[in-house]
C-alpha atoms as a PDB file:
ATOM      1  CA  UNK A   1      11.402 290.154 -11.254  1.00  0.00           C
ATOM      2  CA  UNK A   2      10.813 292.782  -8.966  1.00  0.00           C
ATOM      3  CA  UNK A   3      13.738 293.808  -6.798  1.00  0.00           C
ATOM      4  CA  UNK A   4      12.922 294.572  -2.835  1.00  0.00           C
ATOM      5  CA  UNK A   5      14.519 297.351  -0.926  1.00  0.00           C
ATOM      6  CA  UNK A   6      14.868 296.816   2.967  1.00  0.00           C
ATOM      7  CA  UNK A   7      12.631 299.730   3.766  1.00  0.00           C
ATOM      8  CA  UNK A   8      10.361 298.063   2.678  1.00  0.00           C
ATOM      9  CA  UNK A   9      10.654 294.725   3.417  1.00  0.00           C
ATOM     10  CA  UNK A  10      10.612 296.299   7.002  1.00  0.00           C
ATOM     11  CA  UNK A  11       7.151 298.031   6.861  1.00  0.00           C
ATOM     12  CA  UNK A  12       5.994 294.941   5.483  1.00  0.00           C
ATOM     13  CA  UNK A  13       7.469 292.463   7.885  1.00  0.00           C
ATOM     14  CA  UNK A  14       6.158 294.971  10.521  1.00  0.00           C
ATOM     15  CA  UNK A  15       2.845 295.176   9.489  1.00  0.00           C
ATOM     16  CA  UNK A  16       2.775 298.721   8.504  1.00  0.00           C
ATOM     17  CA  UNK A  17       0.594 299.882   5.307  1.00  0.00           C
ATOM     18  CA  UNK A  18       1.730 301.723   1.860  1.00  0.00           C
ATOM     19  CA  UNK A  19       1.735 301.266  -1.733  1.00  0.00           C
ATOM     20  CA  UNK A  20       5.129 299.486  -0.965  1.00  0.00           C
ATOM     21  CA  UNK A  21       3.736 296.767   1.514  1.00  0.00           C
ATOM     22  CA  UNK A  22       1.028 295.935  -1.246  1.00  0.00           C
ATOM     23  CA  UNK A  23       4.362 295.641  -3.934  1.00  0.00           C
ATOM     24  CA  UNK A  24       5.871 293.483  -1.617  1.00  0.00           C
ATOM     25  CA  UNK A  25       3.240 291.069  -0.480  1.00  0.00           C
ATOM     26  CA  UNK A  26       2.570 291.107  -4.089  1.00  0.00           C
ATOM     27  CA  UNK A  27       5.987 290.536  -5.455  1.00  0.00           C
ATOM     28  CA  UNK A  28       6.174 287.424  -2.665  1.00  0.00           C
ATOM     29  CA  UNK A  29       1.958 286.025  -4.020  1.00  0.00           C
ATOM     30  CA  UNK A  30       3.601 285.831  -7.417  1.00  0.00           C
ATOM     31  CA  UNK A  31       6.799 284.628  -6.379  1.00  0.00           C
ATOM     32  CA  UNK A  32       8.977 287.974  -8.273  1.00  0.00           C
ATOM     33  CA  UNK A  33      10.418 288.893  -5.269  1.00  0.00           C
ATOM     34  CA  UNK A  34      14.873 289.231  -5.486  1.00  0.00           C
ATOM     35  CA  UNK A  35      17.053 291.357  -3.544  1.00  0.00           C
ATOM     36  CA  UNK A  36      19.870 293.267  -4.277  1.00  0.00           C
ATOM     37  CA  UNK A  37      22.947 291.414  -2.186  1.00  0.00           C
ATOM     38  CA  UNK A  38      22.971 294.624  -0.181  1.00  0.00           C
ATOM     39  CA  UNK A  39      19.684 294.073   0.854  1.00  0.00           C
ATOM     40  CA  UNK A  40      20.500 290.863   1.874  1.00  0.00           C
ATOM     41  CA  UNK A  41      23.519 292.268   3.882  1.00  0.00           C
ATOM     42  CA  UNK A  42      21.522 295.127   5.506  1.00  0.00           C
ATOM     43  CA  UNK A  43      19.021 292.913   6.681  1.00  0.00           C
ATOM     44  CA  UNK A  44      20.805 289.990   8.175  1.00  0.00           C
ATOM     45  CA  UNK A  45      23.173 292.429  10.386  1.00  0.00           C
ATOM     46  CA  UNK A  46      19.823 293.712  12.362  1.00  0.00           C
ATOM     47  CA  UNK A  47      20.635 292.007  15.798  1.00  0.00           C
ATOM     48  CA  UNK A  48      16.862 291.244  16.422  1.00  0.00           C
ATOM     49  CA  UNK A  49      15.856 289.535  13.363  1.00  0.00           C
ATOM     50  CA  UNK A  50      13.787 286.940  14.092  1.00  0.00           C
ATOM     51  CA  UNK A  51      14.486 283.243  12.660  1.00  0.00           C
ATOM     52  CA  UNK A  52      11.823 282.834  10.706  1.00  0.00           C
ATOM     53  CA  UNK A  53      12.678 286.167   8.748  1.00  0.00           C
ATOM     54  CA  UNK A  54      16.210 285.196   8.288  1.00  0.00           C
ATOM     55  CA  UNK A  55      15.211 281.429   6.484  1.00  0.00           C
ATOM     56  CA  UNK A  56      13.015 283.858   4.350  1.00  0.00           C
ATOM     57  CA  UNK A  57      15.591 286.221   3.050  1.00  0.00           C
ATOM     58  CA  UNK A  58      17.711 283.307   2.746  1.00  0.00           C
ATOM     59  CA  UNK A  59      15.238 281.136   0.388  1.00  0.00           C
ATOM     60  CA  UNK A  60      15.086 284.953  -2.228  1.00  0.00           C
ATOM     61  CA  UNK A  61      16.914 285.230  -5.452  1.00  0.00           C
ATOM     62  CA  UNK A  62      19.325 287.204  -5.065  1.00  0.00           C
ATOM     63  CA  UNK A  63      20.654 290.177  -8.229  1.00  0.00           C
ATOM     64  CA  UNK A  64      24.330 288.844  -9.149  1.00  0.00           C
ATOM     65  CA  UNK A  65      26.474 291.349  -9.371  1.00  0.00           C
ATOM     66  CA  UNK A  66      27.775 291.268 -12.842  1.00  0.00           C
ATOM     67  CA  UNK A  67      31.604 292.278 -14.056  1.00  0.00           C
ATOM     68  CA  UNK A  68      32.233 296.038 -13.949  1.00  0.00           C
ATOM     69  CA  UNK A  69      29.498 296.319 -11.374  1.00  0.00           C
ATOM     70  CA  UNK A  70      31.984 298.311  -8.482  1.00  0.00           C
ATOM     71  CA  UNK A  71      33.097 300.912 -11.406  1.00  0.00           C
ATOM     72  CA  UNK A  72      29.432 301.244 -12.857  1.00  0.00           C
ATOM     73  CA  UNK A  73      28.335 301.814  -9.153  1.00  0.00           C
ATOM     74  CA  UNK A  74      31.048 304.041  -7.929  1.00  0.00           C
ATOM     75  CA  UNK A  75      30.057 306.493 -11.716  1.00  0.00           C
ATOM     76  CA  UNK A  76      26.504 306.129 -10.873  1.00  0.00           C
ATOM     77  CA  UNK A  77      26.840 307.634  -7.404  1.00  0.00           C
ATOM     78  CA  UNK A  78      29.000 310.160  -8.841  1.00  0.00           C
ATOM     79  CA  UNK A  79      26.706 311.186 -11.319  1.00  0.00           C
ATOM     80  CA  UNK A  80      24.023 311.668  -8.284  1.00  0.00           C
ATOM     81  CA  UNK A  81      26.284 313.280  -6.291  1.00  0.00           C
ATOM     82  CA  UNK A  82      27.513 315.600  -8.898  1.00  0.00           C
ATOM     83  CA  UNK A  83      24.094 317.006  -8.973  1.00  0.00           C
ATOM     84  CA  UNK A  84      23.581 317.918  -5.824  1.00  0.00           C
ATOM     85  CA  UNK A  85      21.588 314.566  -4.427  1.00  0.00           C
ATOM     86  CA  UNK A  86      21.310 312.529  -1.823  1.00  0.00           C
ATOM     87  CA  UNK A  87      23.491 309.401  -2.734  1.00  0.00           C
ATOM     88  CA  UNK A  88      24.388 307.008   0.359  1.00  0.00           C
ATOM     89  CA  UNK A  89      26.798 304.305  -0.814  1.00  0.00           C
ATOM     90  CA  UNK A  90      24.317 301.179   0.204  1.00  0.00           C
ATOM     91  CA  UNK A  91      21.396 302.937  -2.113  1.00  0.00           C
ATOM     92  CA  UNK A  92      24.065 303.411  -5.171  1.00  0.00           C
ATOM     93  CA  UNK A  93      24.783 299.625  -4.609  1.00  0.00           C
ATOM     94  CA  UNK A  94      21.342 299.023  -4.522  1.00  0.00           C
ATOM     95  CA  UNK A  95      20.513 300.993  -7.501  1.00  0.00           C
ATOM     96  CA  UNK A  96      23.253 299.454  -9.902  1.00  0.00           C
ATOM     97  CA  UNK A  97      22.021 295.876  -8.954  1.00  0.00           C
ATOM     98  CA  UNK A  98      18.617 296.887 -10.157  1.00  0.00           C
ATOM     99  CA  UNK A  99      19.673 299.077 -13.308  1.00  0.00           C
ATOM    100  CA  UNK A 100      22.182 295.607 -14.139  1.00  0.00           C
ATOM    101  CA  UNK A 101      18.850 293.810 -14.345  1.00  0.00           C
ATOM    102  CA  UNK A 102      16.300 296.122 -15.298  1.00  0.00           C
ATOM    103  CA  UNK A 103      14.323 294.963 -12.459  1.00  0.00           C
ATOM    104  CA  UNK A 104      11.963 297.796 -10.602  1.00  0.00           C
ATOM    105  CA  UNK A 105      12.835 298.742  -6.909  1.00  0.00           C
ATOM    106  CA  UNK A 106      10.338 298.660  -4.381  1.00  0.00           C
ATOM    107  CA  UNK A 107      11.254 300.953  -1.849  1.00  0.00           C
ATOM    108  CA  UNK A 108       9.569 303.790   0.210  1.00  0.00           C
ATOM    109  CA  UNK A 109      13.247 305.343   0.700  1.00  0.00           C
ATOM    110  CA  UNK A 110      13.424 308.805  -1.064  1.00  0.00           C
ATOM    111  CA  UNK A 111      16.823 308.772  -1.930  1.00  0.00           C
ATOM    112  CA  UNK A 112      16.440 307.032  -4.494  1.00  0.00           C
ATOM    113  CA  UNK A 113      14.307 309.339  -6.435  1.00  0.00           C
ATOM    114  CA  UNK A 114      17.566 310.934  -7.633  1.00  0.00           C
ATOM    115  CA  UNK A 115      18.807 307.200  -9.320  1.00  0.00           C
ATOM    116  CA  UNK A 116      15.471 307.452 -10.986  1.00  0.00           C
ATOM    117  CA  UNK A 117      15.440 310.834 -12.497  1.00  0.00           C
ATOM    118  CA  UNK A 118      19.384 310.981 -13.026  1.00  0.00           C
ATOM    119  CA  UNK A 119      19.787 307.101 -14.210  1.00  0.00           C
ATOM    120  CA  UNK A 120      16.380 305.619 -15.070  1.00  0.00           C
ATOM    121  CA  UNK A 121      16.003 303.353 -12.059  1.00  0.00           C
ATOM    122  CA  UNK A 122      12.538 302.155 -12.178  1.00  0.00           C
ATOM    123  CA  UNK A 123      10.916 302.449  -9.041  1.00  0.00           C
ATOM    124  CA  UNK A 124       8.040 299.611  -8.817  1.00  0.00           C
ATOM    125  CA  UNK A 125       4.721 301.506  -9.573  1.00  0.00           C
ATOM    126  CA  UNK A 126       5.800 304.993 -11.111  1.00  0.00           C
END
């Protein structure tokens, strides 16, 4: 199970290269691919998104969000926070899913280098 953040789930849908495209395309080839539900939210409320993309986020696992989740999310962020990070509410969301599930993030999003070092989120590849 590897969990897919909507940074880069955009590079990839928009042809763009990285380490994260590859983790993607790879994560879809062997069928590991799940998204956090905020994921799901952020993508489906871009205006443009084309059909096609939409009956593909659609058809992906998604994380459920287990009991205690909200409290464990709202601590997490304020143990980032706390420190001095970077800690935007949708990545904290985002980050609890994955920690729930000990599922790797694939993201090219740099906020969320302070969930790794502070929590022990696994970003997909490090």
């Amino acid at each position: 199970m590897i969990a897919l953040d909507s940074s880069s789930l955009i590079a990839y849908l928009g042809g763009e290269q990285g380490a994260d495209v590859d983790a993607v395309e790879l994560a879809f080839e062997q069928r590991q691919g799940v998204l956090p539900p905020v994921v799901l939210s952020e993508m489906l409320s871009e205006r443009r998104l084309p059909l096609q993309v939409r009956e593909l986020l659609l058809q992906l696992p998604l994380l459920e969000v287990e009991e205690g989740y909200w409290e464990r999310a709202g601590l997490l962020r304020s143990l980032v926070l706390q420190r001095g990070r970077r800690a935007p509410l949708a990545d904290a969301l985002i980050a609890r899913s994955c920690l729930d599930h000990n599922a790797p993030l694939v993201t090219r999003d740099a906020d969320f280098s302070g969930f790794a070092r502070l929590a022990g989120l696994r970003l997909f590849g490090s």
